[in-house]
C-alpha atoms as a PDB file:
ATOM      1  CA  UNK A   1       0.000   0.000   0.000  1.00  0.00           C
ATOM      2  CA  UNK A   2       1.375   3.340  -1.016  1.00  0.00           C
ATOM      3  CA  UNK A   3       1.349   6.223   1.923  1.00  0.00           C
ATOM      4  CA  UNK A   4       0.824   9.635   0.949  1.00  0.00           C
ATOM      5  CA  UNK A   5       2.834  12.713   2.771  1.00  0.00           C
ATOM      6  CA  UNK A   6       0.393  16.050   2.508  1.00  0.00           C
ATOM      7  CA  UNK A   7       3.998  18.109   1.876  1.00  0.00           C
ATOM      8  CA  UNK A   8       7.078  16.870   0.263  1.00  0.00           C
ATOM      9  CA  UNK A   9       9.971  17.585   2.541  1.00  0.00           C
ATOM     10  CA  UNK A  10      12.990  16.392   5.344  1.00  0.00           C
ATOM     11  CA  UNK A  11      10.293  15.737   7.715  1.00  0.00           C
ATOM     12  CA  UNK A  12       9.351  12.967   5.883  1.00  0.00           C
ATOM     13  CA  UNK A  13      12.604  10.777   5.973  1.00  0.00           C
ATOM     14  CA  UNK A  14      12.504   8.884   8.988  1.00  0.00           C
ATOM     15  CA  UNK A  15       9.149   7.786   7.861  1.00  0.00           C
ATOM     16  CA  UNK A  16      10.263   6.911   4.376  1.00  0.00           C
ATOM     17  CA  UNK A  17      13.178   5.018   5.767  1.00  0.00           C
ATOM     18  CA  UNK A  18      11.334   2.892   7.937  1.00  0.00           C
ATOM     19  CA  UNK A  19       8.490   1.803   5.057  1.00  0.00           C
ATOM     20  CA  UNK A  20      11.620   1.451   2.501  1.00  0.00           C
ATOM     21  CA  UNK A  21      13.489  -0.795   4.607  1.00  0.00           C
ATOM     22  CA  UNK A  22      10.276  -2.830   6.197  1.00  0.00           C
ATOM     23  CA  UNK A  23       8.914  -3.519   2.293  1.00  0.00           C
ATOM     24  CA  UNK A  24      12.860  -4.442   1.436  1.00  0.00           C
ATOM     25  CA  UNK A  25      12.724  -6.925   4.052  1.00  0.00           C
ATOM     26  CA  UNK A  26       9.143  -8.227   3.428  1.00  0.00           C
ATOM     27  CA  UNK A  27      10.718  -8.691  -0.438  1.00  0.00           C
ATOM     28  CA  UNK A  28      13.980 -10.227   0.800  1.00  0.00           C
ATOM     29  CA  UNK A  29      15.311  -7.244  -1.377  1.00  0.00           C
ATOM     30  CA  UNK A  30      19.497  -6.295   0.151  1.00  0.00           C
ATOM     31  CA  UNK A  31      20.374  -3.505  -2.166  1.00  0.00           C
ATOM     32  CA  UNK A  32      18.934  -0.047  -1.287  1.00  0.00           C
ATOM     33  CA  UNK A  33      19.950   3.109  -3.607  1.00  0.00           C
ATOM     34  CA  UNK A  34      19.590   6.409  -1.495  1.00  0.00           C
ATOM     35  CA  UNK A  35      20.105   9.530  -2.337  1.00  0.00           C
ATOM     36  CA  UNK A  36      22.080  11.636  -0.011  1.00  0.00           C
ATOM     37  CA  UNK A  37      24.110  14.650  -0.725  1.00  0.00           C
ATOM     38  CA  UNK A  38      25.301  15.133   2.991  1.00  0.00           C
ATOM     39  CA  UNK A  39      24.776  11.918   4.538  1.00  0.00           C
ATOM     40  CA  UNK A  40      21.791  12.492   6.730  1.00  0.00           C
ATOM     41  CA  UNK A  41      19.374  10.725   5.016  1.00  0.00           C
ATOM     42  CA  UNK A  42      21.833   7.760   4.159  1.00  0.00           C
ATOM     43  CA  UNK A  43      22.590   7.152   8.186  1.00  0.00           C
ATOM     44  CA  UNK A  44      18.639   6.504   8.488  1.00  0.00           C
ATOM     45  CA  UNK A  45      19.948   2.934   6.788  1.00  0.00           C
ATOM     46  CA  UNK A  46      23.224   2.453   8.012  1.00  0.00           C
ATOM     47  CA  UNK A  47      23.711  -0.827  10.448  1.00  0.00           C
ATOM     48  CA  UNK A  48      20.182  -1.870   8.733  1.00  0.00           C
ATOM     49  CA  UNK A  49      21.233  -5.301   7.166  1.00  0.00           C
ATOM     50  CA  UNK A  50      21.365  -4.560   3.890  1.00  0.00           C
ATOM     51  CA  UNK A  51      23.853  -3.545   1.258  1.00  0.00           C
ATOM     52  CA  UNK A  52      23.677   0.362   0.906  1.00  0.00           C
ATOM     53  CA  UNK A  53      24.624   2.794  -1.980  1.00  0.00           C
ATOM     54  CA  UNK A  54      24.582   6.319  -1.269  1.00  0.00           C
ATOM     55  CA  UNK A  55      24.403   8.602  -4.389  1.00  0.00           C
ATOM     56  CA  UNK A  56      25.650  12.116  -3.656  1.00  0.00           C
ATOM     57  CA  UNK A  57      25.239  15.110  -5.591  1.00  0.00           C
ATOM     58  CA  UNK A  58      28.752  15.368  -8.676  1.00  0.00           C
ATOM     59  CA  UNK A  59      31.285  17.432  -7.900  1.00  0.00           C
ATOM     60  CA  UNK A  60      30.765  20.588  -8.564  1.00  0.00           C
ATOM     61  CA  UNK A  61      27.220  20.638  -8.126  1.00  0.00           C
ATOM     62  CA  UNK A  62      26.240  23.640  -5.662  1.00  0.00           C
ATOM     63  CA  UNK A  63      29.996  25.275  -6.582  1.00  0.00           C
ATOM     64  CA  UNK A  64      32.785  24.725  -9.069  1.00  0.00           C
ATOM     65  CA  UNK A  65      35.649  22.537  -6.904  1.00  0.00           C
ATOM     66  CA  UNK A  66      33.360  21.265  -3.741  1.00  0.00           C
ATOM     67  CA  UNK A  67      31.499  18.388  -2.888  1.00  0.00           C
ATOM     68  CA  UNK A  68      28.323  18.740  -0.276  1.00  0.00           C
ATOM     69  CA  UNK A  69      29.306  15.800   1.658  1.00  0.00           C
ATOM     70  CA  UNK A  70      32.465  16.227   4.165  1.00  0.00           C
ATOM     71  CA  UNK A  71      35.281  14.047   3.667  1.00  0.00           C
ATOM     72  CA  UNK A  72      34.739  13.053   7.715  1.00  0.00           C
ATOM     73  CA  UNK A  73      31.140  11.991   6.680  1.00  0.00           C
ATOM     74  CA  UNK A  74      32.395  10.208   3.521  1.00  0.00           C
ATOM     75  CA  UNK A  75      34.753   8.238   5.259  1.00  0.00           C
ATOM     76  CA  UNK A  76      31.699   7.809   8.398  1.00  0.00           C
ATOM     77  CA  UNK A  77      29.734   6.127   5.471  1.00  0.00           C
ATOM     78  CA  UNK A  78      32.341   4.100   3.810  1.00  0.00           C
ATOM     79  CA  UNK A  79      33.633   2.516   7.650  1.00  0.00           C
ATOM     80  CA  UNK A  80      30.199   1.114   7.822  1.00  0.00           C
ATOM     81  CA  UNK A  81      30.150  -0.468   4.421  1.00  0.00           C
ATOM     82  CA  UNK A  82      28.423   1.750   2.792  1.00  0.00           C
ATOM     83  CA  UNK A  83      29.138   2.552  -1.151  1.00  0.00           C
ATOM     84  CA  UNK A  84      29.253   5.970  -1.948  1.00  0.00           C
ATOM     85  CA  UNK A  85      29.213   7.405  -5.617  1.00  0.00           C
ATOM     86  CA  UNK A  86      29.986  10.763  -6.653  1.00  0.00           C
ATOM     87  CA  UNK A  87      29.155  10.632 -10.289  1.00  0.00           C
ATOM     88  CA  UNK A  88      27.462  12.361 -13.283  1.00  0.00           C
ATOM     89  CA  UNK A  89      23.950  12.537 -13.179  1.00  0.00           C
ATOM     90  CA  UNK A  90      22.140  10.329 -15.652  1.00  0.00           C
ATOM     91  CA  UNK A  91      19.824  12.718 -16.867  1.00  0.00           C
ATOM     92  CA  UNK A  92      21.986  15.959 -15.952  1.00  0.00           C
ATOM     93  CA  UNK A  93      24.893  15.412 -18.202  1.00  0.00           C
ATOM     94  CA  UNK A  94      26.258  17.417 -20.725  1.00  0.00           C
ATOM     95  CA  UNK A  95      22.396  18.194 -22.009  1.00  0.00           C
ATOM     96  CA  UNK A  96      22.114  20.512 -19.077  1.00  0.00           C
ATOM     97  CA  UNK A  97      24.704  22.513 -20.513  1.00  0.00           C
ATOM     98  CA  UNK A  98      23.446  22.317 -24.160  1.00  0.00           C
ATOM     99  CA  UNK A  99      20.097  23.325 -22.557  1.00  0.00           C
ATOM    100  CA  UNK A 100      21.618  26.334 -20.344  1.00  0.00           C
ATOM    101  CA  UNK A 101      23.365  27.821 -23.193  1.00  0.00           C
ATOM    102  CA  UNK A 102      21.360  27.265 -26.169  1.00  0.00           C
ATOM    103  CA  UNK A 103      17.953  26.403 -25.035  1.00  0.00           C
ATOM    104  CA  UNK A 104      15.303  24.031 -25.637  1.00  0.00           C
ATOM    105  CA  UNK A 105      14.847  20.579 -24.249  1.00  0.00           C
ATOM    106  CA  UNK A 106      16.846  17.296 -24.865  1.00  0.00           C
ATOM    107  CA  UNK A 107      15.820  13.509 -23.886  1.00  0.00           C
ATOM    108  CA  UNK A 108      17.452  13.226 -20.813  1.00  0.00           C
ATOM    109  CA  UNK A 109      15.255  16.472 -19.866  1.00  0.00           C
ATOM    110  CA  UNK A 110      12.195  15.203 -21.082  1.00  0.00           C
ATOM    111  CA  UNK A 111      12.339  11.654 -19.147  1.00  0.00           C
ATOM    112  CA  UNK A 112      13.269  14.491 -15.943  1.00  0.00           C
ATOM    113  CA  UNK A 113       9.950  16.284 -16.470  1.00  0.00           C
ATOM    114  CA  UNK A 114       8.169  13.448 -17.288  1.00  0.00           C
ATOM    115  CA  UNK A 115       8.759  11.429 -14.159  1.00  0.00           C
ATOM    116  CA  UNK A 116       8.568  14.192 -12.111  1.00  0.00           C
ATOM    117  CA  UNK A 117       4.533  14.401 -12.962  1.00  0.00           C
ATOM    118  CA  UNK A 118       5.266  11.862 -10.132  1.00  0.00           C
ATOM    119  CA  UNK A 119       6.985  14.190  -7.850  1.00  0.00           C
ATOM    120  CA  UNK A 120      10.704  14.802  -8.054  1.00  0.00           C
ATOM    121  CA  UNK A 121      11.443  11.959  -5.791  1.00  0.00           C
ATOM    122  CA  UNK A 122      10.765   9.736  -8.209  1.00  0.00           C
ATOM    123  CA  UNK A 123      12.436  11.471 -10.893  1.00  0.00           C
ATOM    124  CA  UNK A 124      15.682  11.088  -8.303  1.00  0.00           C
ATOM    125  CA  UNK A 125      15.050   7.486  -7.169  1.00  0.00           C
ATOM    126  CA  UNK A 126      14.514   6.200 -10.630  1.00  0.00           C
ATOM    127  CA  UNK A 127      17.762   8.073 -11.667  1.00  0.00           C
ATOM    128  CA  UNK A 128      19.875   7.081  -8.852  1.00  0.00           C
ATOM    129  CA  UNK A 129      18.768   3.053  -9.388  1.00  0.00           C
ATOM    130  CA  UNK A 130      20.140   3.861 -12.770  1.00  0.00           C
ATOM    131  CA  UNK A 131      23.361   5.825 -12.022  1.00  0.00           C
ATOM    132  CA  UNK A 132      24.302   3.158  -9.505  1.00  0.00           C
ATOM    133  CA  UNK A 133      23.495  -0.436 -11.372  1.00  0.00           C
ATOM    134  CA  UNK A 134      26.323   1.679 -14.544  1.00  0.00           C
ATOM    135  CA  UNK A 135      28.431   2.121 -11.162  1.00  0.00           C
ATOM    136  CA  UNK A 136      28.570  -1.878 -11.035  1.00  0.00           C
ATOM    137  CA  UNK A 137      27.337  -0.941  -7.218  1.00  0.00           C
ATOM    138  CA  UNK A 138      24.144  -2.848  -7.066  1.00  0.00           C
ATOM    139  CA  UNK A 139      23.043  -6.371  -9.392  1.00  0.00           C
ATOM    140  CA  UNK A 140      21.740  -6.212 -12.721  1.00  0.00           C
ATOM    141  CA  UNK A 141      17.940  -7.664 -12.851  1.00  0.00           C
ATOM    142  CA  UNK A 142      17.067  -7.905  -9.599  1.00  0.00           C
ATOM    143  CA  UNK A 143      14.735  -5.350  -7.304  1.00  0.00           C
ATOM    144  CA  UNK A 144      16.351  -2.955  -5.460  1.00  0.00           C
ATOM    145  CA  UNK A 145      14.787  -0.007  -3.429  1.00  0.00           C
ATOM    146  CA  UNK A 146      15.341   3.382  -4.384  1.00  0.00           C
ATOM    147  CA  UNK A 147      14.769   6.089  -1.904  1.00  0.00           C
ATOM    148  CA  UNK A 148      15.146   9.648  -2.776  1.00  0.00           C
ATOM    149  CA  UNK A 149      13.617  13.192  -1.651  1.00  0.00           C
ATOM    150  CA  UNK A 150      12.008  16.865  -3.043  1.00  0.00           C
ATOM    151  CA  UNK A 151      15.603  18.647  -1.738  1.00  0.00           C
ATOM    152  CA  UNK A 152      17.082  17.705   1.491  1.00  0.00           C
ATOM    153  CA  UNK A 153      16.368  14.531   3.199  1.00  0.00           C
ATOM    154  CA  UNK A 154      14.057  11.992   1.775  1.00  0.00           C
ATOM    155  CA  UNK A 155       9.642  11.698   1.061  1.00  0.00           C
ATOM    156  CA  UNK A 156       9.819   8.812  -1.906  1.00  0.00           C
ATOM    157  CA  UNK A 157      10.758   5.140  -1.832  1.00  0.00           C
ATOM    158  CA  UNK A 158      10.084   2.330  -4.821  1.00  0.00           C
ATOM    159  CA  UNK A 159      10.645  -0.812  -5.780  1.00  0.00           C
ATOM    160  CA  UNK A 160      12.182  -1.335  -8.512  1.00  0.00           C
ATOM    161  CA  UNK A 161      14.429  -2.836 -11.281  1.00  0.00           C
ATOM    162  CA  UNK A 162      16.568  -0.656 -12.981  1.00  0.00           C
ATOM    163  CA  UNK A 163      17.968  -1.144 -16.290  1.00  0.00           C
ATOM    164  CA  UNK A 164      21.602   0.505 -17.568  1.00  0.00           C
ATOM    165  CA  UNK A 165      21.195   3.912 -19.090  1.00  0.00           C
ATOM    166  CA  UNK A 166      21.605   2.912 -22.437  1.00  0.00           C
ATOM    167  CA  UNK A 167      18.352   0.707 -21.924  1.00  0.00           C
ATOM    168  CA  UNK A 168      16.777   2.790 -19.444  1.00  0.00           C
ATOM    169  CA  UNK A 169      13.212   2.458 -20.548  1.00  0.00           C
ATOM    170  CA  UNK A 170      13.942  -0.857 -19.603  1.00  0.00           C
ATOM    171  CA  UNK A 171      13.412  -0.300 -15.769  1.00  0.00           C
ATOM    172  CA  UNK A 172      10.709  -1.589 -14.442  1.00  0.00           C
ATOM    173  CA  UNK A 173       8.941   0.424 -11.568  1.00  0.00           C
ATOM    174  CA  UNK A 174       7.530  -2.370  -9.694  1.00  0.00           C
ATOM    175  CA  UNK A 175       5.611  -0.371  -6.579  1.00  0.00           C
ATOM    176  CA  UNK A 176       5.527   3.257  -5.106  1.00  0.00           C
ATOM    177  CA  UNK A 177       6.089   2.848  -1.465  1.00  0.00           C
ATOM    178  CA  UNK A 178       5.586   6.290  -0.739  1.00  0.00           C
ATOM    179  CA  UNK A 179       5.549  10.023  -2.232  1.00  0.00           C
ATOM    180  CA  UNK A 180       4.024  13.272  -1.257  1.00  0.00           C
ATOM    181  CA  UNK A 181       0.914  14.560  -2.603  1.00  0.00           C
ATOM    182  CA  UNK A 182       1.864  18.325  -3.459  1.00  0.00           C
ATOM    183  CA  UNK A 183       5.206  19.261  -5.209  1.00  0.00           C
ATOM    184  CA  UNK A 184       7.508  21.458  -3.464  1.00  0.00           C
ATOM    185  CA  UNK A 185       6.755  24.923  -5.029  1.00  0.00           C
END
């Protein structure tokens, strides 16, 4: 059963951590993708039981040279087992920058827009699944849970099997554990 949040938002991750990793272990699913630029919403599923990947924000991101997540945080993360990837967002790339200086919209935007009619959690979690089966980070074919957010902590969790980005309409969106009900305006 899907739960609903009235507001997207940080106040939602505790809750969103708890139904992702309760369905995970209902499913006998061990891989959970989570989205987590700082690491507070990844430490809701540290010392859980299952095999987490953290997806951070590129390099560069909020300013040319920096990373949001502290090197003391990183290494926090990575002593627990967890994976971390700092990579290239899958549909960010170098169409963003086509977009920002030319205009108009390119694939990788459209598939953006399209699953955020969703709400942009699922727009992240789908792309984060994505970003970290390319990694060679989680297994190829087999449900994982995805848990992502509207901008700081997390309000969306699915099930789901993703598929490489050069078959992404592959994945498979198997259940919507949660989202909110309102975008984040």
């Amino acid at each position: 059963m899907t739960v609903y949040f009235e507001v997207p938002g940080r106040h939602n991750t505790e809750q969103t951590a708890s139904i992702a990793l309760k369905r995970a272990q209902e499913l006998g699913i061990k891989h959970i993708v989570v989205a987590s630029n700082t690491g507070y919403t990844a430490e809701f599923f540290t010392g859980k039981g299952v095999n987490l990947t953290c997806v951070t924000h590129q390099q560069g991101f909020r300013e040319p040279g920096t990373n949001e997540m502290s090197q003391e945080m990183r290494e926090n993360l990575t002593n627990q087992g967890v994976n971390v990837l700092t990579t290239t967002h899958l549909f960010g790339n170098v169409e963003r920058a086509v977009t920002n200086k030319f205009g108009g919209l390119y694939p990788g935007g459209i598939i953006s827009h399209t699953l955020r009619m969703f709400s942009q959690g699922t727009k992240v979690a789908v792309e984060i699944a994505v970003m970290a089966l390319d990694a060679g980070m989680i297994p190829y074919g087999e449900p994982i849970v995805s848990v992502a957010g509207s901008g700081g902590g997390a309000d969306t969790a699915l099930v789901l099997i993703p598929s490489h980005s050069n078959t992404v309409f592959d994945t498979q969106i198997l259940e919507i554990l949660c989202k909110p009900l309102t975008r984040k305006k």
